[in-house]
N, C-alpha and C. Protein backbone atom coordinates (compact mmCIF):
# COMPACT_ATOMS: atom_id res chain seq x y z
N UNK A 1 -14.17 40.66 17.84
CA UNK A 1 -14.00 41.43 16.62
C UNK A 1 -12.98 42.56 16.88
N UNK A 2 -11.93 42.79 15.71
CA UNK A 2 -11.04 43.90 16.38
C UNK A 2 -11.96 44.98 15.73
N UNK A 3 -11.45 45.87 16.67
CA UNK A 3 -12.26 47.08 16.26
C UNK A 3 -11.24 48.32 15.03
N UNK A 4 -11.33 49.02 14.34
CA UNK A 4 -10.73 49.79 13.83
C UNK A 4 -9.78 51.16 14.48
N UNK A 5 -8.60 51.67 13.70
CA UNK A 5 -8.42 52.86 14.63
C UNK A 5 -9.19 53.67 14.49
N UNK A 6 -9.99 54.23 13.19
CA UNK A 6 -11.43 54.59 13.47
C UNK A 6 -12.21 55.24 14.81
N UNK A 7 -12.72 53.49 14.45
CA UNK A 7 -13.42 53.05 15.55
C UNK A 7 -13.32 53.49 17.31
N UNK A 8 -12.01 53.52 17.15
CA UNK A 8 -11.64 53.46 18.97
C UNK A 8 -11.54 55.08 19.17
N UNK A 9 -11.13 55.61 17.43
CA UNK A 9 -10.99 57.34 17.87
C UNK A 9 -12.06 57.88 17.86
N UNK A 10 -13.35 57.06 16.84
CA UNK A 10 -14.84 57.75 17.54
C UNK A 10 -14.99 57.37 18.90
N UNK A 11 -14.84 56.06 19.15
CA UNK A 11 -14.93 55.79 20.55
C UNK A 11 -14.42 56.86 21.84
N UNK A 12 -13.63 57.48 21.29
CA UNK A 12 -12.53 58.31 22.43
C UNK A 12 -13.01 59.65 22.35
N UNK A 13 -13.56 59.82 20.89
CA UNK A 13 -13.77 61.49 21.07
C UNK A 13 -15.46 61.15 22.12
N UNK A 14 -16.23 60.50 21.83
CA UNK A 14 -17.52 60.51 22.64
C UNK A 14 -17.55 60.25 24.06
N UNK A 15 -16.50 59.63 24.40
CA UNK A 15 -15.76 59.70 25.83
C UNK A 15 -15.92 60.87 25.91
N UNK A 16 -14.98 61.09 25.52
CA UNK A 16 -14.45 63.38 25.81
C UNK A 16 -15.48 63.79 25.92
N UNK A 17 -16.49 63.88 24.64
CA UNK A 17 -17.56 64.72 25.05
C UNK A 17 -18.62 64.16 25.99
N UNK A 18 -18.86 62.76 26.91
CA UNK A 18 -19.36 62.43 27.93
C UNK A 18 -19.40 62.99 28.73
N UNK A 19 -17.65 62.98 28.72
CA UNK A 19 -17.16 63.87 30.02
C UNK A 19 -16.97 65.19 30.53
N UNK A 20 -16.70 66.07 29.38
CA UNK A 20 -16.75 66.98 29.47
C UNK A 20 -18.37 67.75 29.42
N UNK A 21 -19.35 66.81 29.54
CA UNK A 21 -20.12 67.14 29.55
C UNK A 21 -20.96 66.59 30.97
N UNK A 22 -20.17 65.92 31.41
CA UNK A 22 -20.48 65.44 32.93
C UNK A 22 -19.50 67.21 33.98
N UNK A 23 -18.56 66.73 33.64
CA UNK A 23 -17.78 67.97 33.89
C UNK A 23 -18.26 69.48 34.17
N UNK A 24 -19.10 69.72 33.10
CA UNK A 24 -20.03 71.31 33.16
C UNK A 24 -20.82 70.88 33.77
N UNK A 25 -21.75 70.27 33.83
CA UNK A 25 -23.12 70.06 34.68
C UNK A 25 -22.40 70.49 36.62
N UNK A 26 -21.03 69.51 36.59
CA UNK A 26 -20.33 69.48 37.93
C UNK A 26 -20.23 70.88 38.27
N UNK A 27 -19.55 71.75 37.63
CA UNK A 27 -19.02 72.90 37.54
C UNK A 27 -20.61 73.71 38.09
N UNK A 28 -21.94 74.02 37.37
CA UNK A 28 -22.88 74.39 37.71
C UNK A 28 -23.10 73.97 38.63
N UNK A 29 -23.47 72.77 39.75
CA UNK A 29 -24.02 72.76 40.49
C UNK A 29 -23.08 73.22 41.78
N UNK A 30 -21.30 72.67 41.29
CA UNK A 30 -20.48 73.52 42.57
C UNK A 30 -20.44 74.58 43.04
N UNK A 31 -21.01 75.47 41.51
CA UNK A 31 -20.98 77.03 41.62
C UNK A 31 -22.43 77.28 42.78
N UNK A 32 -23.35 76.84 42.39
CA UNK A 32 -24.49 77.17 43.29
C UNK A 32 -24.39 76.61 45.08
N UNK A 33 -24.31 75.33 45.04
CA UNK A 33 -24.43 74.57 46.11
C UNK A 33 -23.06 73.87 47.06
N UNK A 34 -22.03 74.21 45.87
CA UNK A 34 -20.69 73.74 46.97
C UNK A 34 -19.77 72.40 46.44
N UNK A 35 -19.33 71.81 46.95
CA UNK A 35 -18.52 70.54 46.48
C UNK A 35 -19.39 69.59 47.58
N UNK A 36 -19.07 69.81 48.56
CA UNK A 36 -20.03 68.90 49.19
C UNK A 36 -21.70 68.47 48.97
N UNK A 37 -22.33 69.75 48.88
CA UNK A 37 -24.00 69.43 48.35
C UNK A 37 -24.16 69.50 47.10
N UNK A 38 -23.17 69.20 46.29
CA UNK A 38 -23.51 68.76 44.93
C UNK A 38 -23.53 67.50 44.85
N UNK A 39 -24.34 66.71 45.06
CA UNK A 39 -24.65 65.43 45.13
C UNK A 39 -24.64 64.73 43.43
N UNK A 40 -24.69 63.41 43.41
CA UNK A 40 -24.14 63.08 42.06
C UNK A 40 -25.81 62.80 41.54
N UNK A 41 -26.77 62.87 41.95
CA UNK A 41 -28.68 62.87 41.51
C UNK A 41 -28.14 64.61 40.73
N UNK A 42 -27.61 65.42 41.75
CA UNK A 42 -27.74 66.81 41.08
C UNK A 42 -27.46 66.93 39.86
N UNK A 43 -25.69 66.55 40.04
CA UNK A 43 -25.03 66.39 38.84
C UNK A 43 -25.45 65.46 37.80
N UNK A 44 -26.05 64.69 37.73
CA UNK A 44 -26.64 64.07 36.70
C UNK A 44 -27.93 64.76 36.14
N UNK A 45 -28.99 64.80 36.75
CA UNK A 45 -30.08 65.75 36.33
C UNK A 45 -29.41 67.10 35.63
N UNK A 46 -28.51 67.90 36.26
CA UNK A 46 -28.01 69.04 35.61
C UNK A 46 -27.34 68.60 34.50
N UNK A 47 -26.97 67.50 33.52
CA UNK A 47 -25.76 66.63 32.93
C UNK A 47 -26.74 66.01 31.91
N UNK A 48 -28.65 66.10 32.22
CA UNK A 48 -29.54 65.18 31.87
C UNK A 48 -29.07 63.67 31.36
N UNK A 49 -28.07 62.83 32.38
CA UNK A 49 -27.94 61.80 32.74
C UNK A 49 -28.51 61.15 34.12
N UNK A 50 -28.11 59.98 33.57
CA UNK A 50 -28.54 59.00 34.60
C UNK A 50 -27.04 59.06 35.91
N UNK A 51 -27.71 58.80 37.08
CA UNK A 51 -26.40 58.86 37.68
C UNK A 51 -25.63 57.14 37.72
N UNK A 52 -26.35 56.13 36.97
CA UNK A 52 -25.49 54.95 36.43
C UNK A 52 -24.57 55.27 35.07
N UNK A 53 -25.25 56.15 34.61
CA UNK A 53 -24.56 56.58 33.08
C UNK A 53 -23.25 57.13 33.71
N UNK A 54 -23.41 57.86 34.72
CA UNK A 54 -22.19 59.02 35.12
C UNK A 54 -20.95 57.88 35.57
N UNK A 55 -21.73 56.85 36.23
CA UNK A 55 -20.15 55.82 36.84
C UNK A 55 -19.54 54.78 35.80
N UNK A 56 -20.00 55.43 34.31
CA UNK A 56 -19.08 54.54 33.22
C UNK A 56 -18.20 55.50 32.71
N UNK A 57 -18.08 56.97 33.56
CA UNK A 57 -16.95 57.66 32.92
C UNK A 57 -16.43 58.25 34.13
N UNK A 58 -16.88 58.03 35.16
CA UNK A 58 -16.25 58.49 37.10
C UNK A 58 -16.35 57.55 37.66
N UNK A 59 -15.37 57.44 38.25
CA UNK A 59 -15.66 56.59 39.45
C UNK A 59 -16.82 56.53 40.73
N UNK A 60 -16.55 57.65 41.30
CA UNK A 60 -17.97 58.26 42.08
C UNK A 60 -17.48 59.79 41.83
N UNK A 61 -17.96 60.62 42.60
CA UNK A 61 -18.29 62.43 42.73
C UNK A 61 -16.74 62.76 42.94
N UNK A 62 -16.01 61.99 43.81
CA UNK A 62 -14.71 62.89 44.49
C UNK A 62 -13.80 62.99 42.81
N UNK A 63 -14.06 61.63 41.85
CA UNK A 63 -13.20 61.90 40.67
C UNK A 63 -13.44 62.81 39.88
N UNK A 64 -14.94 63.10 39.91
CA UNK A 64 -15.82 63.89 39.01
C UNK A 64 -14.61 65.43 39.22
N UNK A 65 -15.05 65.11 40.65
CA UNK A 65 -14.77 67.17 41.42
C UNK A 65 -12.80 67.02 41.36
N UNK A 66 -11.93 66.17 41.43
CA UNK A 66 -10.94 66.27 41.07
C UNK A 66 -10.64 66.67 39.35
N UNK A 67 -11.24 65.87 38.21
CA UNK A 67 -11.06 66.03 36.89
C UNK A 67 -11.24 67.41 36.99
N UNK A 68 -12.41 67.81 37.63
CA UNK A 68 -13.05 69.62 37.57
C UNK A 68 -11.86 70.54 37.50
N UNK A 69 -11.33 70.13 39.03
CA UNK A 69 -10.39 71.06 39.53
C UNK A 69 -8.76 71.37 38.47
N UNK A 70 -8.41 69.80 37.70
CA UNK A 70 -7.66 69.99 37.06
C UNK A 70 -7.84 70.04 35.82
N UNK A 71 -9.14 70.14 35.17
CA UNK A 71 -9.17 71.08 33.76
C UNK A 71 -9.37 72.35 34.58
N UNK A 72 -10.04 73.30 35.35
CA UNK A 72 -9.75 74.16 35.87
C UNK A 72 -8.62 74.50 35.40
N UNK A 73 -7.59 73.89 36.03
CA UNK A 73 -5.92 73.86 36.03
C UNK A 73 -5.36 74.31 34.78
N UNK A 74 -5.59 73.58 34.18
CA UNK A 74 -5.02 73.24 32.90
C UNK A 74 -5.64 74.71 31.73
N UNK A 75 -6.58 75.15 32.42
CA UNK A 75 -7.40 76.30 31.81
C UNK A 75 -6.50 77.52 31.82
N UNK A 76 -6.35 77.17 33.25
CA UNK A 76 -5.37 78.04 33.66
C UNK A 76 -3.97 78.57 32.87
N UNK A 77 -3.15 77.43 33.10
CA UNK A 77 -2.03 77.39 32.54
C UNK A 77 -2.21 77.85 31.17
N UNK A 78 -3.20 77.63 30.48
CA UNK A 78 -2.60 78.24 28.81
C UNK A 78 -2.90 79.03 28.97
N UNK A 79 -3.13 79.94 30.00
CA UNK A 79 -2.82 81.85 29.72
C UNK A 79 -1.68 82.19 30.17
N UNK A 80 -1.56 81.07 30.88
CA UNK A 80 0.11 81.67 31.57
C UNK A 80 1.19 81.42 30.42
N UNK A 81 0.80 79.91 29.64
CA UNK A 81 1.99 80.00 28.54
C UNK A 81 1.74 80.91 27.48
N UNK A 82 0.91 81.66 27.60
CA UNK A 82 0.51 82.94 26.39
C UNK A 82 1.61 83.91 27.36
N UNK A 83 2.05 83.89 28.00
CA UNK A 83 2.71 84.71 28.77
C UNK A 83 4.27 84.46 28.41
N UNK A 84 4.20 83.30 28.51
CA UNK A 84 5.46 82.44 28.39
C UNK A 84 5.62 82.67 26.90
N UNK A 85 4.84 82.36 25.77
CA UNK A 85 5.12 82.79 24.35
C UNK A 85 6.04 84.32 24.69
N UNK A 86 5.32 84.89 25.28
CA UNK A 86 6.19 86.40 25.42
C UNK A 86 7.41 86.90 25.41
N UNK A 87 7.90 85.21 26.61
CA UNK A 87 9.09 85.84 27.37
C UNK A 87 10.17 86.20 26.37
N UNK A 88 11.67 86.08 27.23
CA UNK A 88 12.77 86.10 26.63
C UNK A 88 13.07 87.37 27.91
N UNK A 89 14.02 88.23 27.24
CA UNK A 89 14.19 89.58 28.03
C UNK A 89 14.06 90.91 27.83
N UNK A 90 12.33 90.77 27.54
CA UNK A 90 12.02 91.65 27.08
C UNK A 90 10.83 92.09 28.03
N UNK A 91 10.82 92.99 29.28
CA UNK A 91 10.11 93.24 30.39
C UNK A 91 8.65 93.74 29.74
N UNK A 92 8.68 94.44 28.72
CA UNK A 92 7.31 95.15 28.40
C UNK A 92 6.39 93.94 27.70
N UNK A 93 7.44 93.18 26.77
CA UNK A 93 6.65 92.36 26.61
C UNK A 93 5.56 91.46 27.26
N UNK A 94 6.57 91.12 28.20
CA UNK A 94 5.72 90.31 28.88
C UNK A 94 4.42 90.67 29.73
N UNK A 95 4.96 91.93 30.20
CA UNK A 95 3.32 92.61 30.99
C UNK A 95 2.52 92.97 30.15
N UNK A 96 2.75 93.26 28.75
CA UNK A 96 1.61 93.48 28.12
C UNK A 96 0.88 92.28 27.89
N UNK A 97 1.12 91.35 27.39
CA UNK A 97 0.86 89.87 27.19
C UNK A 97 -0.10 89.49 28.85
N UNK A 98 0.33 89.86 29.78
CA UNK A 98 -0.12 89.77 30.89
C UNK A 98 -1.23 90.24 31.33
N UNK A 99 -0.54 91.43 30.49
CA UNK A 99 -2.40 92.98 31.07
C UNK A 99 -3.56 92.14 29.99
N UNK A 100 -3.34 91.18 29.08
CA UNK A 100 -4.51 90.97 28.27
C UNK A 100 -4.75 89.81 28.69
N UNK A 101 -4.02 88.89 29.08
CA UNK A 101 -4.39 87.27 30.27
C UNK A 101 -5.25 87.54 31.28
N UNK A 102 -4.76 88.51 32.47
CA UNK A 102 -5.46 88.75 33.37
C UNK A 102 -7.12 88.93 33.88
N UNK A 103 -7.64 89.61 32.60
CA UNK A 103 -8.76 89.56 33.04
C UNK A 103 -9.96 87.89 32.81
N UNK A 104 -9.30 86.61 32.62
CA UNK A 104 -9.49 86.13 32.58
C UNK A 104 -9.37 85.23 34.10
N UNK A 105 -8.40 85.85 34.65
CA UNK A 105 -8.60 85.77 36.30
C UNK A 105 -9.43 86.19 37.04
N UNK A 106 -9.95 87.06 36.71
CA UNK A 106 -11.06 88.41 37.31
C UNK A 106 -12.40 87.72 37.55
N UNK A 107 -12.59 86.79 36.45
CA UNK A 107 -14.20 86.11 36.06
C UNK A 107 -14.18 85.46 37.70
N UNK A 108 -15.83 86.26 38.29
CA UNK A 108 -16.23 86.33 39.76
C UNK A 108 -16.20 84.25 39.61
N UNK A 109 -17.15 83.66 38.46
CA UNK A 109 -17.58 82.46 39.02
C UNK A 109 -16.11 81.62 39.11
N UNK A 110 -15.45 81.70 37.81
CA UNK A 110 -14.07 80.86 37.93
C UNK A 110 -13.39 80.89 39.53
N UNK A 111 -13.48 82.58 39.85
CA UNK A 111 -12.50 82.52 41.04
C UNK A 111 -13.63 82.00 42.24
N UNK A 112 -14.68 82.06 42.36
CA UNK A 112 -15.58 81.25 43.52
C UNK A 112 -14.98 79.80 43.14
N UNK A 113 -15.19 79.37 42.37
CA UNK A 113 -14.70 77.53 42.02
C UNK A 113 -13.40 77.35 42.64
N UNK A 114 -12.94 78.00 42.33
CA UNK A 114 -11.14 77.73 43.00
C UNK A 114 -11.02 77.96 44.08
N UNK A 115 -11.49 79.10 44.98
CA UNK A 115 -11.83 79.05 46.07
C UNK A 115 -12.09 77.92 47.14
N UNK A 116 -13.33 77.23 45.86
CA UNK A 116 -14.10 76.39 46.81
C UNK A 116 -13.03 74.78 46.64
N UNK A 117 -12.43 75.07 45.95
CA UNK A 117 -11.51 73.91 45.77
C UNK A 117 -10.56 73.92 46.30
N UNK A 118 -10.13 75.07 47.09
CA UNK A 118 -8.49 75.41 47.83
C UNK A 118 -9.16 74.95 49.35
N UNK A 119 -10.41 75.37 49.68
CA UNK A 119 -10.93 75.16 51.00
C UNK A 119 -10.93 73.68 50.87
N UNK A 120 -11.34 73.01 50.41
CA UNK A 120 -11.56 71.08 50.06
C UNK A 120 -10.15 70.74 50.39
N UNK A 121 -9.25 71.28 49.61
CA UNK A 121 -7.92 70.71 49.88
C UNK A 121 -6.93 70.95 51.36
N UNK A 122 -8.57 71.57 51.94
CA UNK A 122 -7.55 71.73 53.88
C UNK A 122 -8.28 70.52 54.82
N UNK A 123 -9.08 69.66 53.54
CA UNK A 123 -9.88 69.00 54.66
C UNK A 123 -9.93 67.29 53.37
N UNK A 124 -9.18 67.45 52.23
CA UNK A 124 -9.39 66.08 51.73
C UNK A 124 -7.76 66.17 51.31
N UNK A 125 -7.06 64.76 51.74
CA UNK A 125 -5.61 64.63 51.42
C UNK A 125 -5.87 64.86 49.43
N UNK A 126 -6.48 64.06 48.93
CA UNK A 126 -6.55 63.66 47.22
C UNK A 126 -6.62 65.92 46.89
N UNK A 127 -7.34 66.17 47.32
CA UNK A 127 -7.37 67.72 46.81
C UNK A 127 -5.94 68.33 47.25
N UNK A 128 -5.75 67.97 48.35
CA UNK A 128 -4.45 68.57 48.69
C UNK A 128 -3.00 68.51 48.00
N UNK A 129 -3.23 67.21 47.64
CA UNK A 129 -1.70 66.33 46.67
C UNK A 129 -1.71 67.01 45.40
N UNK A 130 -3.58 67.47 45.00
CA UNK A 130 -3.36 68.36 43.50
C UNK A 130 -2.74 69.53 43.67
N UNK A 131 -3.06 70.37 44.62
CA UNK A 131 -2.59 71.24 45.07
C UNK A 131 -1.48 71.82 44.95
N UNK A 132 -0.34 70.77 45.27
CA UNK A 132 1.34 70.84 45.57
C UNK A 132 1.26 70.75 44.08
N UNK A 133 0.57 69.82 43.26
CA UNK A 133 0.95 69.10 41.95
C UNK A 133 1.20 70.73 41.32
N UNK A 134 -0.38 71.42 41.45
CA UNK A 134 -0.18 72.77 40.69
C UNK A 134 1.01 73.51 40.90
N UNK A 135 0.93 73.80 42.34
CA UNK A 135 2.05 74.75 43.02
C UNK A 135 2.71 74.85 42.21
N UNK A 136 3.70 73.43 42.05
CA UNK A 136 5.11 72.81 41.68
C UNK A 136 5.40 73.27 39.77
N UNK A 137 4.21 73.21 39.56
CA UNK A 137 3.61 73.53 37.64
C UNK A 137 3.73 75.13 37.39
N UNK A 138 3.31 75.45 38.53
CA UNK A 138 3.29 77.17 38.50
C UNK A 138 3.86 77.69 38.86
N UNK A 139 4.79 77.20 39.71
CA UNK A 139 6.65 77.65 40.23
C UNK A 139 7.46 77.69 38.85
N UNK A 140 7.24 76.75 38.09
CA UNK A 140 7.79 76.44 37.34
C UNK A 140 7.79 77.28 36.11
N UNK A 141 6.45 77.10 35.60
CA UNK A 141 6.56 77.95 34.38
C UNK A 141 6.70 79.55 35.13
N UNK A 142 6.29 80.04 36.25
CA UNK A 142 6.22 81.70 36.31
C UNK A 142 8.13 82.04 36.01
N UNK A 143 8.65 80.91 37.00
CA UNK A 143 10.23 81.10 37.24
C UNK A 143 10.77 81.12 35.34
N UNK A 144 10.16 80.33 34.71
CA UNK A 144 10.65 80.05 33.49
C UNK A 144 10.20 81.86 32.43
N UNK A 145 9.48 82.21 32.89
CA UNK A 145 8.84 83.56 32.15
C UNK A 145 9.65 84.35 32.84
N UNK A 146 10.22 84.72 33.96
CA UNK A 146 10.63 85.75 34.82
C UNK A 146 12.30 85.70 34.91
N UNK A 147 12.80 84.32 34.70
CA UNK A 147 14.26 84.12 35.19
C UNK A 147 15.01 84.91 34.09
N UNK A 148 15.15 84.87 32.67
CA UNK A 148 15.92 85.67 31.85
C UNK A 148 15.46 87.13 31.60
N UNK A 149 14.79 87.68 32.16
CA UNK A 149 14.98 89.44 32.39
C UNK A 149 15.34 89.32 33.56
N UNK A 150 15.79 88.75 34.62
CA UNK A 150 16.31 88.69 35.85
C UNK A 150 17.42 88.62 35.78
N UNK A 151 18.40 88.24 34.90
CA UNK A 151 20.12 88.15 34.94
C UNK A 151 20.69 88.58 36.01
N UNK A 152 21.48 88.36 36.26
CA UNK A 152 22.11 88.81 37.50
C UNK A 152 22.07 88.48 39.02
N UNK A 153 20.52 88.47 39.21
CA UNK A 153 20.12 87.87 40.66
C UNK A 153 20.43 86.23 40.73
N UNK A 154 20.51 86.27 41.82
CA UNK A 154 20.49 85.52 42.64
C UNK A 154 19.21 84.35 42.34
N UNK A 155 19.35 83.32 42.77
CA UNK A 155 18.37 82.35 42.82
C UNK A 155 17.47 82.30 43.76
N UNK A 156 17.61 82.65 45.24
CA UNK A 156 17.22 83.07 46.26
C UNK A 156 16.09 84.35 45.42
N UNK A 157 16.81 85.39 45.32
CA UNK A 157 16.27 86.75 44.67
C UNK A 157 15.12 86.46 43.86
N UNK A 158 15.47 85.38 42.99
CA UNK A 158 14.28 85.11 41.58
C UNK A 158 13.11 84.15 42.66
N UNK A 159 13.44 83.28 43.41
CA UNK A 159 12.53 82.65 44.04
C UNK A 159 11.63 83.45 44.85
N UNK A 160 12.31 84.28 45.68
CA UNK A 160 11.34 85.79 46.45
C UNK A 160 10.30 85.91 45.57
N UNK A 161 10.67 86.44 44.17
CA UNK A 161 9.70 87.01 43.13
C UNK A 161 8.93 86.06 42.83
N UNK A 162 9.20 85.09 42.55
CA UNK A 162 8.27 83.76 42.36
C UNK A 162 7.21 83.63 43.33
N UNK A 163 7.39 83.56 44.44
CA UNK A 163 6.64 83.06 45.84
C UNK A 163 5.94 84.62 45.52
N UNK A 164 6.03 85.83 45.13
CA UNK A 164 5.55 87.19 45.35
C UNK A 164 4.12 86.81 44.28
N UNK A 165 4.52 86.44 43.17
CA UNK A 165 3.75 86.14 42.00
C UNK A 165 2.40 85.32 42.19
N UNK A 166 3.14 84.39 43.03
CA UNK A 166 2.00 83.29 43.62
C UNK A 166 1.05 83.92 44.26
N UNK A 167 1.70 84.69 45.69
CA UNK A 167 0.63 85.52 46.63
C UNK A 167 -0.34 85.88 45.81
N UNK A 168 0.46 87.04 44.75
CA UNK A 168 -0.49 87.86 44.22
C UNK A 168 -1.90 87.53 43.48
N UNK A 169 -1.60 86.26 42.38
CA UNK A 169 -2.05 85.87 41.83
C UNK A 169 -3.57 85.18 42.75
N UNK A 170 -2.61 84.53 43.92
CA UNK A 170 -4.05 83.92 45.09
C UNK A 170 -5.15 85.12 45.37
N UNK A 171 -4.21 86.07 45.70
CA UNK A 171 -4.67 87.10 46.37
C UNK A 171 -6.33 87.98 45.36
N UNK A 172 -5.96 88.05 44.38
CA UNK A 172 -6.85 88.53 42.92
C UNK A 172 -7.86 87.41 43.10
N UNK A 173 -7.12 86.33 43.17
CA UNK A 173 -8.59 85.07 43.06
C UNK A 173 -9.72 85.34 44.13
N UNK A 174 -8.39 85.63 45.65
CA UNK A 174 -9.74 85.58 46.84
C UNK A 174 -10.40 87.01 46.55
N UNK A 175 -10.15 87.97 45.68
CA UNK A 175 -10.53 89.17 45.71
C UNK A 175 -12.02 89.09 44.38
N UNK A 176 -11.43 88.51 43.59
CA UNK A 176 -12.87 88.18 42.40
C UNK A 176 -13.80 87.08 43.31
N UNK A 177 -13.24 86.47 43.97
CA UNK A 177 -14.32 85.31 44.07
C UNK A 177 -15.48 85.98 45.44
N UNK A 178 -14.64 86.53 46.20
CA UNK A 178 -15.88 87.55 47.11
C UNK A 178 -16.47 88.45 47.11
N UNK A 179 -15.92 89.52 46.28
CA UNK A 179 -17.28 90.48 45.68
C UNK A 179 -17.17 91.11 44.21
N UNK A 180 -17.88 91.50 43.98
CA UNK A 180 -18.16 92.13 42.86
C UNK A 180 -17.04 93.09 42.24
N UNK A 181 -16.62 93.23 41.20
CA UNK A 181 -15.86 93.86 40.37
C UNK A 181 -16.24 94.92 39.53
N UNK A 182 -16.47 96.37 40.15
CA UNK A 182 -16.76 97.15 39.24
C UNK A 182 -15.79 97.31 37.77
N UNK A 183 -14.92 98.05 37.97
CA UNK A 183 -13.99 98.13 36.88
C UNK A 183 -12.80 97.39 36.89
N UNK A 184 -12.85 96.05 36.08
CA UNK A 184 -12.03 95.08 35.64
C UNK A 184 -10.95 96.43 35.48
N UNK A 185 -11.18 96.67 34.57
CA UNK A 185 -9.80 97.30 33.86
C UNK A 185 -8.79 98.32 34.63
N UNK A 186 -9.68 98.73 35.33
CA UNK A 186 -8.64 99.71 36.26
C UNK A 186 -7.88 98.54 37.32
N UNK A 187 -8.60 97.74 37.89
CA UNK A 187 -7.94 96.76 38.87
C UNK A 187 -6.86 95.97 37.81
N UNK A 188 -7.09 95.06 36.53
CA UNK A 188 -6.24 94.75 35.86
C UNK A 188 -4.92 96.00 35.59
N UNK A 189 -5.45 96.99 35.29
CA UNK A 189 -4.17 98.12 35.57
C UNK A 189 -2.95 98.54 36.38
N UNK A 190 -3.87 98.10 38.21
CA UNK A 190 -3.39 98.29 38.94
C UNK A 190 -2.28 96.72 39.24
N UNK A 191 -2.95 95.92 39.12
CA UNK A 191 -2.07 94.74 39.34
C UNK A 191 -1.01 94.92 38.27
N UNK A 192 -1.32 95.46 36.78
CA UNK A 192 0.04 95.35 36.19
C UNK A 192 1.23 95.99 36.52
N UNK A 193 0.89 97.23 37.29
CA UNK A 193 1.76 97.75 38.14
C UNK A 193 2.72 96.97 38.37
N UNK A 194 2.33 96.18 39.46
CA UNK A 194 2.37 95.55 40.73
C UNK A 194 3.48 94.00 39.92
N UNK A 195 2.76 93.55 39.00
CA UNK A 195 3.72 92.73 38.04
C UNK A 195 4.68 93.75 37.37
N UNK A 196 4.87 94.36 36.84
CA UNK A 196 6.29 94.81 36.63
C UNK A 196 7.01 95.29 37.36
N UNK A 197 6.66 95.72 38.45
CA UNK A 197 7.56 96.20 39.57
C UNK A 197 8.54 94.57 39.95
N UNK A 198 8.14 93.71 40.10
CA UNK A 198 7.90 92.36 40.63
C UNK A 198 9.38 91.98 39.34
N UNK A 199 8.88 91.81 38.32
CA UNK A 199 9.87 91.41 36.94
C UNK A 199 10.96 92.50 36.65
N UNK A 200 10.75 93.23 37.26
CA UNK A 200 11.98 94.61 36.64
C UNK A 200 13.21 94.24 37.72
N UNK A 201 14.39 93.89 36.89
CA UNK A 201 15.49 93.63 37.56
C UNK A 201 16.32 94.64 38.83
N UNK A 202 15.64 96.12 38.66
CA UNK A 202 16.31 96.81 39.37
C UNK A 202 15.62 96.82 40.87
């Protein structure tokens, strides 16, 4: 029987929400117990699935905890292109746009998850290859937000700042994900500093 387009687009949205609902359950139990002792009994009970239900939309756990890592990703990135809406060459713009993204970096559990996903990728090749994948995504768009208030420099020069951006950005993650954050806002303050110094051509 052919099926309708309908049909295949209910079909597709209940996928999505399978998965994305296999997906959170993943996310909870990584946060508590790790990538490794999140076993796929966990993740299913936390998912209130069956863990046969779970292998008609994963393959086994390592796809589960890869999809994780790159909606993670992808979470990511649309604050950065809220950044990117900003650009052009207009320096204030963009850090302001920035000072209101940021504290979405700050969130302690997001940055434990990423954490625990940067450590995976020193010990599983498949985590590692995402890894570069991001890098290469986030070289990209930061260089694309930063290169036209930069005129003048050098390519070398704009890449420094790029690779600076990256640090920083790691650096905030390993800093939310290990302790506690009294005042978001003053630390978001202080890093905006630290980003416009970084984007200011002089």
């Amino acid at each position: 029987m052919v099926r309708t387009a309908a049909a295949v687009m209910r079909q597709e949205e209940r996928t999505g929400r399978r998965q994305a609902q296999i997906l959170d359950a993943a996310r909870a139990c990584v946060r508590v117990e790790g990538i490794h002792a999140a076993s796929m009994s966990r993740v299913a009970a936390e998912a209130g699935m069956s863990v046969g239900h779970i292998y008609q939309y994963f393959e086994n756990k390592e796809a589960i905890m890869l999809a994780l890592c790159e909606r993670d990703f992808d979470d990511f990135m649309l604050h950065i292109m809220k950044i990117s809406d900003s650009a052009g060459r207009d320096v204030d713009a963009i850090v302001q746009t920035f000072s209101k993204e940021i504290i979405w970096l700050l969130d302690s559990d997001r940055a434990a998850f990423t954490l625990e996903f940067m450590a995976e990728a020193a010990r599983n090749p498949k985590f590692s290859d995402l890894v570069v994948r991001v890098d290469h995504r986030l070289r990209s768009a930061l260089r694309a937000i930063i290169e036209p208030v930069l005129e003048g420099l050098s390519r070398r020069e704009i890449d420094m700042r790029v690779e600076t951006l990256l640090v920083m950005t790691r650096c905030l993650t390993v800093h939310a994900g290990t302790r506690p954050i009294g005042d978001r806002g003053a630390l978001a303050s202080g890093f905006e500093l630290a980003f416009r110094g970084v984007i200011s051509p002089s």
